[in-house]
N, C-alpha and C. Protein backbone atom coordinates (compact mmCIF):
# COMPACT_ATOMS: atom_id res chain seq x y z
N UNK A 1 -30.77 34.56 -46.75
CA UNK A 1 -29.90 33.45 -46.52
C UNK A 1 -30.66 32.39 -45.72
N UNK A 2 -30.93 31.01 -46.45
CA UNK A 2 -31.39 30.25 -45.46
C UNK A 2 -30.32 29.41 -44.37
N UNK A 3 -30.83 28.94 -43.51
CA UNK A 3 -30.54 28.64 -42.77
C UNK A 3 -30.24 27.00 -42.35
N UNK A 4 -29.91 26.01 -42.32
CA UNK A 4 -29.28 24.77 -42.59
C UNK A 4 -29.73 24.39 -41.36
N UNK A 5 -30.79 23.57 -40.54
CA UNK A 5 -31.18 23.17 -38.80
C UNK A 5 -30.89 21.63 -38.93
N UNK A 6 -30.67 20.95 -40.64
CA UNK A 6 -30.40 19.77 -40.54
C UNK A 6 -29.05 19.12 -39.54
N UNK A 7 -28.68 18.35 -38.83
CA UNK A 7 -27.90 17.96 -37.98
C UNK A 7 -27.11 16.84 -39.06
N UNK A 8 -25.84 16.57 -38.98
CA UNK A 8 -25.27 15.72 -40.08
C UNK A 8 -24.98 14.08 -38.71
N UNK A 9 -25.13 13.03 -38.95
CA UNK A 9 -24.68 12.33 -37.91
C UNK A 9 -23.73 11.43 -38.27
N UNK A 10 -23.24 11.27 -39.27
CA UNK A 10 -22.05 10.43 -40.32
C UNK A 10 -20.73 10.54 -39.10
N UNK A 11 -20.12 12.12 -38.74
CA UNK A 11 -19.30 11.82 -37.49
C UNK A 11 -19.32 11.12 -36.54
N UNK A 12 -20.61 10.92 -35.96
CA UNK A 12 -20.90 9.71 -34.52
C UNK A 12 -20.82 8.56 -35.58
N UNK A 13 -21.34 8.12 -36.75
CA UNK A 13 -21.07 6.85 -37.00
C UNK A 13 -20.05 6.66 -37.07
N UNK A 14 -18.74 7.57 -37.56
CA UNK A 14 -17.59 6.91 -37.90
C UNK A 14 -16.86 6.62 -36.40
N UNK A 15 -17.40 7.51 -35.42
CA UNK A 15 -16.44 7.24 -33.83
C UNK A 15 -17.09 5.83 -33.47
N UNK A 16 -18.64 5.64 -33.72
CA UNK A 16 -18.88 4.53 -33.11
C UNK A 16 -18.76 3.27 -34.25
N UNK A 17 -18.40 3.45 -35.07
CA UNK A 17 -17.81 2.16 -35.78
C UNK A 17 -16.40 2.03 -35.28
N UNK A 18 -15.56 2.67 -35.34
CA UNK A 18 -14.36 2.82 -34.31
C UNK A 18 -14.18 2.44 -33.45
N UNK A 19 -15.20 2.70 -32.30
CA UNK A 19 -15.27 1.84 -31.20
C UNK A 19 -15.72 0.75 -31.03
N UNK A 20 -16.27 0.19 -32.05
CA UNK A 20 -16.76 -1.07 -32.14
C UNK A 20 -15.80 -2.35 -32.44
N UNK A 21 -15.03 -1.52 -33.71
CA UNK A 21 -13.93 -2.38 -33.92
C UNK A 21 -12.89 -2.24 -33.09
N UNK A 22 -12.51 -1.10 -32.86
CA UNK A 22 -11.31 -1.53 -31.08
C UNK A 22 -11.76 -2.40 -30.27
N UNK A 23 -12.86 -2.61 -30.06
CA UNK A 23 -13.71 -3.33 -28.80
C UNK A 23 -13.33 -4.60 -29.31
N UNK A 24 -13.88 -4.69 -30.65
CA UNK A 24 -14.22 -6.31 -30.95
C UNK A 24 -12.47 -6.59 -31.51
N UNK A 25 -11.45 -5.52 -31.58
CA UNK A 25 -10.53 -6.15 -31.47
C UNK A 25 -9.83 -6.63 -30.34
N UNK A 26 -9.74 -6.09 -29.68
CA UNK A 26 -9.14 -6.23 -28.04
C UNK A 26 -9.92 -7.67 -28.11
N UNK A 27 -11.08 -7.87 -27.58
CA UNK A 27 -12.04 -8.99 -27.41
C UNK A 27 -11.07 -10.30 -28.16
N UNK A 28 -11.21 -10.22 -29.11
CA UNK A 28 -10.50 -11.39 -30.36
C UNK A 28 -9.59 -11.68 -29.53
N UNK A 29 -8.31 -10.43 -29.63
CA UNK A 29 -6.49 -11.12 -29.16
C UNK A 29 -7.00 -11.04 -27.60
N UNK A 30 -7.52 -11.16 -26.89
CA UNK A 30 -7.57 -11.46 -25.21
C UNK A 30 -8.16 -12.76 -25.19
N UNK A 31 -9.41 -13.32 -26.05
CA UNK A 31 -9.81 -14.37 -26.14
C UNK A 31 -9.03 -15.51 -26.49
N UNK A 32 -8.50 -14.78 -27.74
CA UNK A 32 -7.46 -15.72 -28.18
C UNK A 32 -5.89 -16.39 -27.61
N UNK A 33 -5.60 -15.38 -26.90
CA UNK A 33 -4.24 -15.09 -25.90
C UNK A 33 -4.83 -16.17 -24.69
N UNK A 34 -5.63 -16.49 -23.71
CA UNK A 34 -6.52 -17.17 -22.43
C UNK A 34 -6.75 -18.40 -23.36
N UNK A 35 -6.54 -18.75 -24.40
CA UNK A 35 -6.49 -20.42 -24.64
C UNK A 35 -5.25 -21.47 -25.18
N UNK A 36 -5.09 -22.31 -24.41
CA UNK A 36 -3.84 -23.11 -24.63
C UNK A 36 -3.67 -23.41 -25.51
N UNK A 37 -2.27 -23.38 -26.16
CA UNK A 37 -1.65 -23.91 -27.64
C UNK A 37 -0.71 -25.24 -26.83
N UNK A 38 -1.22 -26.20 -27.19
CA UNK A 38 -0.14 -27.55 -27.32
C UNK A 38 0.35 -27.80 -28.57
N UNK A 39 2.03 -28.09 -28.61
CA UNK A 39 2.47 -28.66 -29.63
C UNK A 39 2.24 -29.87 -29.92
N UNK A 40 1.63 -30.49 -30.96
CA UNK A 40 1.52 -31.69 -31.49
C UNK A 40 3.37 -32.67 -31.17
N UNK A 41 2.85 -33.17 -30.86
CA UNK A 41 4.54 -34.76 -30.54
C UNK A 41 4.26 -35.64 -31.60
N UNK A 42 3.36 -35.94 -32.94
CA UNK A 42 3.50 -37.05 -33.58
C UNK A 42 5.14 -37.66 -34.12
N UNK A 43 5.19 -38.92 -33.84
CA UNK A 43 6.66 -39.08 -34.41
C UNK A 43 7.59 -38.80 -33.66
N UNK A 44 6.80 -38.55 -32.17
CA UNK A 44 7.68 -38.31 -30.97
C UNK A 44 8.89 -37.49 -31.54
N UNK A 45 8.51 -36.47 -31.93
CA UNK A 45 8.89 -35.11 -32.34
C UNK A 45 8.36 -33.87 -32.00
N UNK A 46 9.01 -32.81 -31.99
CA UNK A 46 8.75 -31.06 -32.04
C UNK A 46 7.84 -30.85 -33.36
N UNK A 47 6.65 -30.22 -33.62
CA UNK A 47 6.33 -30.21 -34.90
C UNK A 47 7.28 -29.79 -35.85
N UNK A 48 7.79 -28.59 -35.55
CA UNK A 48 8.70 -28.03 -36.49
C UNK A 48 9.89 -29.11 -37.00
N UNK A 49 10.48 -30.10 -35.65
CA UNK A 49 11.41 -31.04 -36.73
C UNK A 49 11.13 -31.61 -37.46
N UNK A 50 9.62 -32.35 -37.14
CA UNK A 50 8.99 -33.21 -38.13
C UNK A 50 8.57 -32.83 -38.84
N UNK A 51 8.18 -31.44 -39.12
CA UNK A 51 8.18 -30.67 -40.32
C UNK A 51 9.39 -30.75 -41.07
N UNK A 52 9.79 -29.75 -40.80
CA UNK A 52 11.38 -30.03 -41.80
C UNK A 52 11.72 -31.71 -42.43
N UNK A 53 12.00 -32.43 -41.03
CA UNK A 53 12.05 -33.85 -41.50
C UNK A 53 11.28 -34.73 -42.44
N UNK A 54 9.91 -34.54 -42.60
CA UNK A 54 8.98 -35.18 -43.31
C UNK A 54 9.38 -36.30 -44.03
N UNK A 55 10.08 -35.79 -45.07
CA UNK A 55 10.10 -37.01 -46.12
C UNK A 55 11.13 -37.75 -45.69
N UNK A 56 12.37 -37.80 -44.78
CA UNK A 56 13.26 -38.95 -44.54
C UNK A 56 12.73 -39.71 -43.10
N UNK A 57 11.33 -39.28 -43.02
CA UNK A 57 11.04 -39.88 -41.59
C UNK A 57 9.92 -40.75 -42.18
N UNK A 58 9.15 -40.22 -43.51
CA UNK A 58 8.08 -41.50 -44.14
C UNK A 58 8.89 -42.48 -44.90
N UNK A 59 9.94 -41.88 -45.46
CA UNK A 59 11.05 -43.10 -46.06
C UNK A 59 11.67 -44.19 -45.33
N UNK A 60 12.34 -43.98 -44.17
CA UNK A 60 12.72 -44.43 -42.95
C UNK A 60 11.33 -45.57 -42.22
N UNK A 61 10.06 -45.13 -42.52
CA UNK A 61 8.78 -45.83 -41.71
C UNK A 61 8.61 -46.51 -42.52
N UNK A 62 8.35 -45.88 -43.93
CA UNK A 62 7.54 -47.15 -44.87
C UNK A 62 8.96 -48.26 -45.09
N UNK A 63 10.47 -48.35 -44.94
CA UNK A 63 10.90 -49.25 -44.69
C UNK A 63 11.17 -49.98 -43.76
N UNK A 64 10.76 -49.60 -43.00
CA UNK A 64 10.99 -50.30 -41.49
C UNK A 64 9.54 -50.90 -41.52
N UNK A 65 8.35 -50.27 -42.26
CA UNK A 65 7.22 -51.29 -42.04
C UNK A 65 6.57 -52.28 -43.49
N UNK A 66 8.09 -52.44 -44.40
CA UNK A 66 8.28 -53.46 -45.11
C UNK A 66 8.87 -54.39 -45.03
N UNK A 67 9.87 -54.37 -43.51
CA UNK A 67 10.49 -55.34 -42.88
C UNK A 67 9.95 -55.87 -41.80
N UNK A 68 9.41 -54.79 -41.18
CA UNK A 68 9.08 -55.48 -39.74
C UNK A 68 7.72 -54.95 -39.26
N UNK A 69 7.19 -55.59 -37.82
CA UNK A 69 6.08 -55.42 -37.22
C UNK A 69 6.19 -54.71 -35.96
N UNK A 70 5.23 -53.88 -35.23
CA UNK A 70 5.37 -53.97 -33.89
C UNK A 70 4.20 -53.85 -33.45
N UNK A 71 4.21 -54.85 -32.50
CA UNK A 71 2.96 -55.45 -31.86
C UNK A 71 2.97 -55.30 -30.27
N UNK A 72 1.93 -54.90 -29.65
CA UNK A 72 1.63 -54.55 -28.22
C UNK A 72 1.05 -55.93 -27.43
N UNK A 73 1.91 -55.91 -26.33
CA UNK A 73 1.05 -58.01 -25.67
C UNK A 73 0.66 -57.81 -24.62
N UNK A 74 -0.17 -58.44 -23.72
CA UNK A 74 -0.97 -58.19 -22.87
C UNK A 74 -1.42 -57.48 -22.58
N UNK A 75 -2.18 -56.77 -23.08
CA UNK A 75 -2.96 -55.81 -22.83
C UNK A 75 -4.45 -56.21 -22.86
N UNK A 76 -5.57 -55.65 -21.73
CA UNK A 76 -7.05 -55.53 -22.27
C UNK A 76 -7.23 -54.86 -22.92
N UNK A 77 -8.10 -54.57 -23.58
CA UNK A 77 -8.91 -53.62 -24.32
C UNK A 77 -10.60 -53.36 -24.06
N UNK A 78 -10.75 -52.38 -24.16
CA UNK A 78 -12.45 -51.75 -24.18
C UNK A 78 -12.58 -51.79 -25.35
N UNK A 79 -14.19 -52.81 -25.06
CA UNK A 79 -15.37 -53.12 -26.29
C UNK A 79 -15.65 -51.70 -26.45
N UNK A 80 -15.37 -50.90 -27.45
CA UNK A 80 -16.23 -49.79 -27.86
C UNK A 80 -17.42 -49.69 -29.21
N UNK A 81 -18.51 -49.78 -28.95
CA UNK A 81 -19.46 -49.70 -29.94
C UNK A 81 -18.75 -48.58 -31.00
N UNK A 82 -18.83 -48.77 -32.29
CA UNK A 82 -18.89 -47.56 -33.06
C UNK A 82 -19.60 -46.82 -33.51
N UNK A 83 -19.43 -45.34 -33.95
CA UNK A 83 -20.43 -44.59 -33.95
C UNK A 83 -20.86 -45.21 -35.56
N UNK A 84 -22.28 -44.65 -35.09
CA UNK A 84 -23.16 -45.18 -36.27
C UNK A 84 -23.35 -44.42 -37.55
N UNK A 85 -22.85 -43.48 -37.39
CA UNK A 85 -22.94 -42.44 -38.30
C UNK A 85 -21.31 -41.84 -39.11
N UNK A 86 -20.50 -42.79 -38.56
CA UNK A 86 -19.10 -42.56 -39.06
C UNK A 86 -19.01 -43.91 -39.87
N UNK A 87 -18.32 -43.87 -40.94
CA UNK A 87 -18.01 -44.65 -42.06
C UNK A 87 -16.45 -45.60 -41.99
N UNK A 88 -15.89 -45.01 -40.62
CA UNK A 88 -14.60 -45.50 -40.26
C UNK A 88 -14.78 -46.34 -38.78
N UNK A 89 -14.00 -47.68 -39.33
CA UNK A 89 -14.35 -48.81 -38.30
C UNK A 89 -12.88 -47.20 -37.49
N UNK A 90 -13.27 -47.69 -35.70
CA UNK A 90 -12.17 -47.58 -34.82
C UNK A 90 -11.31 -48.63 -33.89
N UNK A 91 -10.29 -48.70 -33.64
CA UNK A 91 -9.93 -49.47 -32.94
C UNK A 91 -10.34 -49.59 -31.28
N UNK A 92 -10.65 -51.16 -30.75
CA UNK A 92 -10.93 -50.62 -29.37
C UNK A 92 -9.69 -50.31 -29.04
N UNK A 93 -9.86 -48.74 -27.35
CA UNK A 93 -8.61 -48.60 -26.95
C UNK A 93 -8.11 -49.61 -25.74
N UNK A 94 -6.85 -49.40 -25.59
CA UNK A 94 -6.28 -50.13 -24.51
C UNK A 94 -6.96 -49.62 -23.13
N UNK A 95 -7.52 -50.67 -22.25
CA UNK A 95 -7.89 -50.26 -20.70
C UNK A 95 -6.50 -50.27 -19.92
N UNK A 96 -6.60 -48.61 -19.03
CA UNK A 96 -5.56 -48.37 -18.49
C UNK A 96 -5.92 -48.79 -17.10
N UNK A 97 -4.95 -49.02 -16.09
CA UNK A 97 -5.08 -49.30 -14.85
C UNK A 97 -5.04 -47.77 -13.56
N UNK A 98 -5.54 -47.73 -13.33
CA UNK A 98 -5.16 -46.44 -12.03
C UNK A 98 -3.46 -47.15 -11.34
N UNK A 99 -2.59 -46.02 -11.40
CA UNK A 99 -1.29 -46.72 -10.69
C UNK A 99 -0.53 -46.63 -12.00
N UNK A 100 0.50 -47.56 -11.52
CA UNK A 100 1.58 -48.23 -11.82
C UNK A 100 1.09 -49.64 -13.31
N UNK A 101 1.58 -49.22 -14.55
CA UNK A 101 1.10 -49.93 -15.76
C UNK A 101 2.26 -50.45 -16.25
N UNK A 102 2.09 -51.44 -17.02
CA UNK A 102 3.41 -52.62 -17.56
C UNK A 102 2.96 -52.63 -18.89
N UNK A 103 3.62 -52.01 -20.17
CA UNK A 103 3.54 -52.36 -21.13
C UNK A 103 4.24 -53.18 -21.68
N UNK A 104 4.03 -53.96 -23.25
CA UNK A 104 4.91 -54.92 -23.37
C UNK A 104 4.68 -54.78 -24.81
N UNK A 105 5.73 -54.78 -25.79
CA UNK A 105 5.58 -54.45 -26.99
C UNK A 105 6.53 -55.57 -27.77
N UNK A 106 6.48 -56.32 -29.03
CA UNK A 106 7.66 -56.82 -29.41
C UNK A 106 8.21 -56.38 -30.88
N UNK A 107 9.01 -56.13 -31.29
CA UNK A 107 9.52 -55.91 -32.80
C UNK A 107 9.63 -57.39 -33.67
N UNK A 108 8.98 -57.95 -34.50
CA UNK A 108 9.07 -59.11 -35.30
C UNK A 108 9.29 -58.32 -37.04
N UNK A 109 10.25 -59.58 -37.19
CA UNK A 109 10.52 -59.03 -38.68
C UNK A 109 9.56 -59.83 -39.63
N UNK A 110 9.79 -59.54 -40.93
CA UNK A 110 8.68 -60.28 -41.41
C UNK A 110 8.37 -61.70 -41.92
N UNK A 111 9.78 -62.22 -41.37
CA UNK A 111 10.00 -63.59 -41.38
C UNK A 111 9.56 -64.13 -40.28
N UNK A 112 9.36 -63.48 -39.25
CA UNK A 112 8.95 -64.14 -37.92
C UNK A 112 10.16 -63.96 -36.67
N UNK A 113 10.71 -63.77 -37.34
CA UNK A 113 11.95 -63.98 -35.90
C UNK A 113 11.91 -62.35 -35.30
N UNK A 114 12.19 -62.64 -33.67
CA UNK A 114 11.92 -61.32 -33.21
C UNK A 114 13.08 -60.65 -33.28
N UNK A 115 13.03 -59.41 -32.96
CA UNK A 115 14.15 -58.10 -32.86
C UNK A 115 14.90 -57.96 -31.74
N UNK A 116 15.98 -58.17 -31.34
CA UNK A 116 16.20 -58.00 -29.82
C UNK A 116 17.15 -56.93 -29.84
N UNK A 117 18.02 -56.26 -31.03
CA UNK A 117 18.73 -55.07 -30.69
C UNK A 117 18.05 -53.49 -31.10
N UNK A 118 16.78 -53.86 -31.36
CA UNK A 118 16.11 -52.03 -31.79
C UNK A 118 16.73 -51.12 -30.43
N UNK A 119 16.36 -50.07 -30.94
CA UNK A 119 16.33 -48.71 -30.12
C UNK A 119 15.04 -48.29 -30.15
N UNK A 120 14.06 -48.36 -28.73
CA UNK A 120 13.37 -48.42 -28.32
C UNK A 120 12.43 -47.29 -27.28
N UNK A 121 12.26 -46.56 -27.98
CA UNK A 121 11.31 -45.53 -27.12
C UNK A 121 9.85 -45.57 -26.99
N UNK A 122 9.56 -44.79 -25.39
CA UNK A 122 8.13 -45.21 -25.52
C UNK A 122 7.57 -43.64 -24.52
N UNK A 123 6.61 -43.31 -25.27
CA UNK A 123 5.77 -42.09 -24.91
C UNK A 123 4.18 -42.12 -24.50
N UNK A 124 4.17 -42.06 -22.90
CA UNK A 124 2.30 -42.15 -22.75
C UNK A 124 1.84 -40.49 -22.90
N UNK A 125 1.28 -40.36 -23.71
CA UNK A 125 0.45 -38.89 -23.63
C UNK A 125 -0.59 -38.78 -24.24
N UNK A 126 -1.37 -37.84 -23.73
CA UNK A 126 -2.64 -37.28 -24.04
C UNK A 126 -2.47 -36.38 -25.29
N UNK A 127 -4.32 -36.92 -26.33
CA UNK A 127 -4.41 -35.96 -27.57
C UNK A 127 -3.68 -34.69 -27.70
N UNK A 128 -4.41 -33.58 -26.46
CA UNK A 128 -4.48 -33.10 -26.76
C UNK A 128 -3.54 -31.86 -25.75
N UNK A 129 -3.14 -32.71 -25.02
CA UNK A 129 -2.09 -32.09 -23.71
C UNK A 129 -1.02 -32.54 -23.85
N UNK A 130 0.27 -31.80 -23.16
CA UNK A 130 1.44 -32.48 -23.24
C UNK A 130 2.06 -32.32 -21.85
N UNK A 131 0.95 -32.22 -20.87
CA UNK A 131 1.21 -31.95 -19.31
C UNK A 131 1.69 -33.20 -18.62
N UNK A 132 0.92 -34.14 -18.61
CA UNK A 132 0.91 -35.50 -18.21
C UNK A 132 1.82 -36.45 -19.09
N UNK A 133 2.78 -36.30 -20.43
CA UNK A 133 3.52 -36.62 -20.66
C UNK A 133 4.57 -37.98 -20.03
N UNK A 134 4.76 -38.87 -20.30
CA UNK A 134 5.45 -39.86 -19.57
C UNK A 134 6.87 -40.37 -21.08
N UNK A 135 7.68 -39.72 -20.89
CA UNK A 135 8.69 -40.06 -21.86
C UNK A 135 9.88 -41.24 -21.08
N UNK A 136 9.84 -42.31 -22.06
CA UNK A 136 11.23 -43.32 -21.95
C UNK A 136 11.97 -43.75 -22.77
N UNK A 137 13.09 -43.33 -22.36
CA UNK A 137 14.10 -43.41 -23.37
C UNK A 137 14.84 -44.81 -23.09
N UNK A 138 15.30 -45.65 -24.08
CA UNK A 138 16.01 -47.02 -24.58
C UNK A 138 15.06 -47.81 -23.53
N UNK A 139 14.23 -48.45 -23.76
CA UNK A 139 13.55 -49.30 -23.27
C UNK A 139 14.29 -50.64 -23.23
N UNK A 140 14.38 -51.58 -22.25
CA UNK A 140 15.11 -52.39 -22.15
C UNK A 140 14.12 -53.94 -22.40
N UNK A 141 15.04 -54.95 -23.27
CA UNK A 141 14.79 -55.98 -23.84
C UNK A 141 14.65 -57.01 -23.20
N UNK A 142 13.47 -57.41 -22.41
CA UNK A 142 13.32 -58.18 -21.08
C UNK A 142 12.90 -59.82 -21.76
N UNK A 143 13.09 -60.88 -21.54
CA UNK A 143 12.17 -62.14 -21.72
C UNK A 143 11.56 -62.07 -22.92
N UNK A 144 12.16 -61.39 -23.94
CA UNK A 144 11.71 -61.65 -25.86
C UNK A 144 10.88 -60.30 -25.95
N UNK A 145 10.91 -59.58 -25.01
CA UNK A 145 10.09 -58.42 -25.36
C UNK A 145 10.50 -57.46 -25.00
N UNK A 146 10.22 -55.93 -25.38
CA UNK A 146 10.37 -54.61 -24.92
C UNK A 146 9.54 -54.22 -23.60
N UNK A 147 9.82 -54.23 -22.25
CA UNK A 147 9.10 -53.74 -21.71
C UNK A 147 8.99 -52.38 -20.84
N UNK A 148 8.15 -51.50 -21.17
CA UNK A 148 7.77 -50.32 -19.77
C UNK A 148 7.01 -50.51 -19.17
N UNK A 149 8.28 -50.60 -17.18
CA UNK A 149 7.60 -50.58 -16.77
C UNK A 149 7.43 -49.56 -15.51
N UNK A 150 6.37 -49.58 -14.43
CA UNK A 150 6.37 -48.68 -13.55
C UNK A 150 5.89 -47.17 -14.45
N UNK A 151 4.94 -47.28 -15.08
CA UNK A 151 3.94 -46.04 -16.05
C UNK A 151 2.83 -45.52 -14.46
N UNK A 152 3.03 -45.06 -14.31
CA UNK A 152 2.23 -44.93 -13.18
C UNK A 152 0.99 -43.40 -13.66
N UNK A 153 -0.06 -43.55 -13.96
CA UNK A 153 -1.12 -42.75 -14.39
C UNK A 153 -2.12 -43.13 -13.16
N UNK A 154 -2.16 -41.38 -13.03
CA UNK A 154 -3.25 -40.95 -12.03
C UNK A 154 -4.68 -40.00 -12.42
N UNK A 155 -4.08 -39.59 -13.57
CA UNK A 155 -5.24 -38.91 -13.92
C UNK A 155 -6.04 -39.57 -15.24
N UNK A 156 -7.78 -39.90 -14.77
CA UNK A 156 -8.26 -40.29 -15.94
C UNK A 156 -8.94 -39.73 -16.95
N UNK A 157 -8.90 -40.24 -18.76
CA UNK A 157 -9.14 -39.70 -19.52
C UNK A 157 -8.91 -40.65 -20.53
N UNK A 158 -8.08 -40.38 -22.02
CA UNK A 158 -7.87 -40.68 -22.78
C UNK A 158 -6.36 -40.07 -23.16
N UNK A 159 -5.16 -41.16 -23.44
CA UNK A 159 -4.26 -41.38 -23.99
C UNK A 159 -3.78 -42.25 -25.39
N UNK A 160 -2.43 -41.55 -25.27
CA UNK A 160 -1.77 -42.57 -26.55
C UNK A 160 -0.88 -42.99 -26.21
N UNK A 161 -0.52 -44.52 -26.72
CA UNK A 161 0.83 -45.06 -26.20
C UNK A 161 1.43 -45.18 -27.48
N UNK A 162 2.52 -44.34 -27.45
CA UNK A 162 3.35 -44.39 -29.01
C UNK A 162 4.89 -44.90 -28.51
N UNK A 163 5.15 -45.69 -29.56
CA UNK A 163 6.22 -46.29 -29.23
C UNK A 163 7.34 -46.40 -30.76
N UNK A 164 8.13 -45.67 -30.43
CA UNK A 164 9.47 -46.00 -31.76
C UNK A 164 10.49 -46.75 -31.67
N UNK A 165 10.44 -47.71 -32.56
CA UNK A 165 11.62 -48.28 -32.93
C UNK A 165 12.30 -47.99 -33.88
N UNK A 166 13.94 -48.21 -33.38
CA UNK A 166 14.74 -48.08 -34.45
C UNK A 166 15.64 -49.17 -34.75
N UNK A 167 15.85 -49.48 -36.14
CA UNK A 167 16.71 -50.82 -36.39
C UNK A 167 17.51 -50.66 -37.47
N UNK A 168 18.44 -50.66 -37.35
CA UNK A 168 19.49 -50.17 -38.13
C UNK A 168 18.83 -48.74 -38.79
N UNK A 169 18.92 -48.47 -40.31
CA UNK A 169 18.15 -47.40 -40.59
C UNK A 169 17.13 -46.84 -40.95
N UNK A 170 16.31 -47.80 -40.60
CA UNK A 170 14.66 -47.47 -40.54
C UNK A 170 14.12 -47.41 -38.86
N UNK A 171 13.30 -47.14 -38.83
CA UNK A 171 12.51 -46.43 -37.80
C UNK A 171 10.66 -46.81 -38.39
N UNK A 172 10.32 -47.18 -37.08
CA UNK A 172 8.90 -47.57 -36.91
C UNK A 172 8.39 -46.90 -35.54
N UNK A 173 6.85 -47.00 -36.04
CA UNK A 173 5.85 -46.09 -35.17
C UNK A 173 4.74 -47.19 -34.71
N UNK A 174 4.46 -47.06 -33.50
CA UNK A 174 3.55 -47.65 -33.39
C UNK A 174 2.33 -46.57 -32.53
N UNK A 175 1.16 -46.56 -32.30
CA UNK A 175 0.15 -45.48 -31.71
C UNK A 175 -1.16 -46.35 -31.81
N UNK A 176 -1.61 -46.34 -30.66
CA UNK A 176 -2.40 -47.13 -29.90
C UNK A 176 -3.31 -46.21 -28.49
N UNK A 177 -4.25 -45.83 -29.16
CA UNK A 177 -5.23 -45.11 -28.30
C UNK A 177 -5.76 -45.95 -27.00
N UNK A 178 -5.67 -45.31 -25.60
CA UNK A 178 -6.08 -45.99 -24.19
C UNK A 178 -7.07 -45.21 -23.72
N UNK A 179 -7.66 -45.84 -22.65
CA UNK A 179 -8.68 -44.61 -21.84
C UNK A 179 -8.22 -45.31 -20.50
N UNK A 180 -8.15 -44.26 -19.54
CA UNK A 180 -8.36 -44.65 -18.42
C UNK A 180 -9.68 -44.00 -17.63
N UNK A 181 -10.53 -45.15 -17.40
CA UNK A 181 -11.93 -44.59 -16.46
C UNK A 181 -11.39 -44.00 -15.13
N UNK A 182 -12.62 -43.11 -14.72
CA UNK A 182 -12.58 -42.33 -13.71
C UNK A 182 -13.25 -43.32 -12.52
């Protein structure tokens, strides 16, 4: 009878492939779990409503922006060079102030005459955060214009100033990228 001294090692591979993938699973969902999920606000919405909503909220925009305009006034802006290697002009953004900020927005129809009864909201927030958030609701119709004021931003970076109007039953968007320097 011979005798068999070969050793088989296929068992340690299968424990240590095992442990490899427990490892590298744990790793994944702990990595993944330690990084922030922000909900997107486009449309100064919950994603999920503006999901659902979709098509009576582009119906609602593209007529409200076959009637009318909305335009942002006094504001500076930063000269931003564009990148040279992107094929898409960008807009410069609005320069923010450290403090207390005054925006001023107006609704014109497309005849020219301005809007003075919209429903008027206005949202300062960041891409990609929704910490620093600055929500106002019915913005009030000051001297021919919409204005917010007393925005008071302390922390610098990069924002959006989105602003909705509503007029009778259309609804308009406006979004306008800012930076505030450090």
């Amino acid at each position: 009878m011979a005798k068999n001294n070969e050793k088989t090692y296929w068992p340690h591979m299968i424990l240590g492939f095992l442990t490899i993938g427990l490892t590298l699973s744990y790793w994944t969902v702990k990595s993944a779990s330690s990084m922030p999920v922000q909900e997107s606000n486009q449309y100064m919405l919950k994603y999920q409503m503006a999901d659902m909503n979709i098509n009576q909220i582009m119906e609602k925009k593209i007529a409200f922006d076959q009637a009318y305009n909305i335009n942002i006034l006094d504001v500076e802006t930063m000269v931003m060079t564009d990148n040279v290697n992107s094929n898409r002009s960008q807009p410069n953004p609005v320069k923010l102030a450290q403090g207390a900020n005054l925006f001023s927005y107006e609704v014109i129809a497309k005849n020219g005459t301005k809007v003075s009864d919209a429903n008027v909201t206005f949202l300062l927030t960041q891409p990609h955060s929704r910490t620093e958030d600055k929500f106002f609701l019915d913005v009030p119709y000051v001297d021919g214009k919409y204005q917010v004021k007393d925005v008071n931003i302390t922390k610098a970076g990069r924002y959006t100033l989105q602003l909705r109007a509503e007029v009778g039953d259309t609804i308009g968007y406006s979004e306008v990228s800012a930076y505030l320097k450090p």
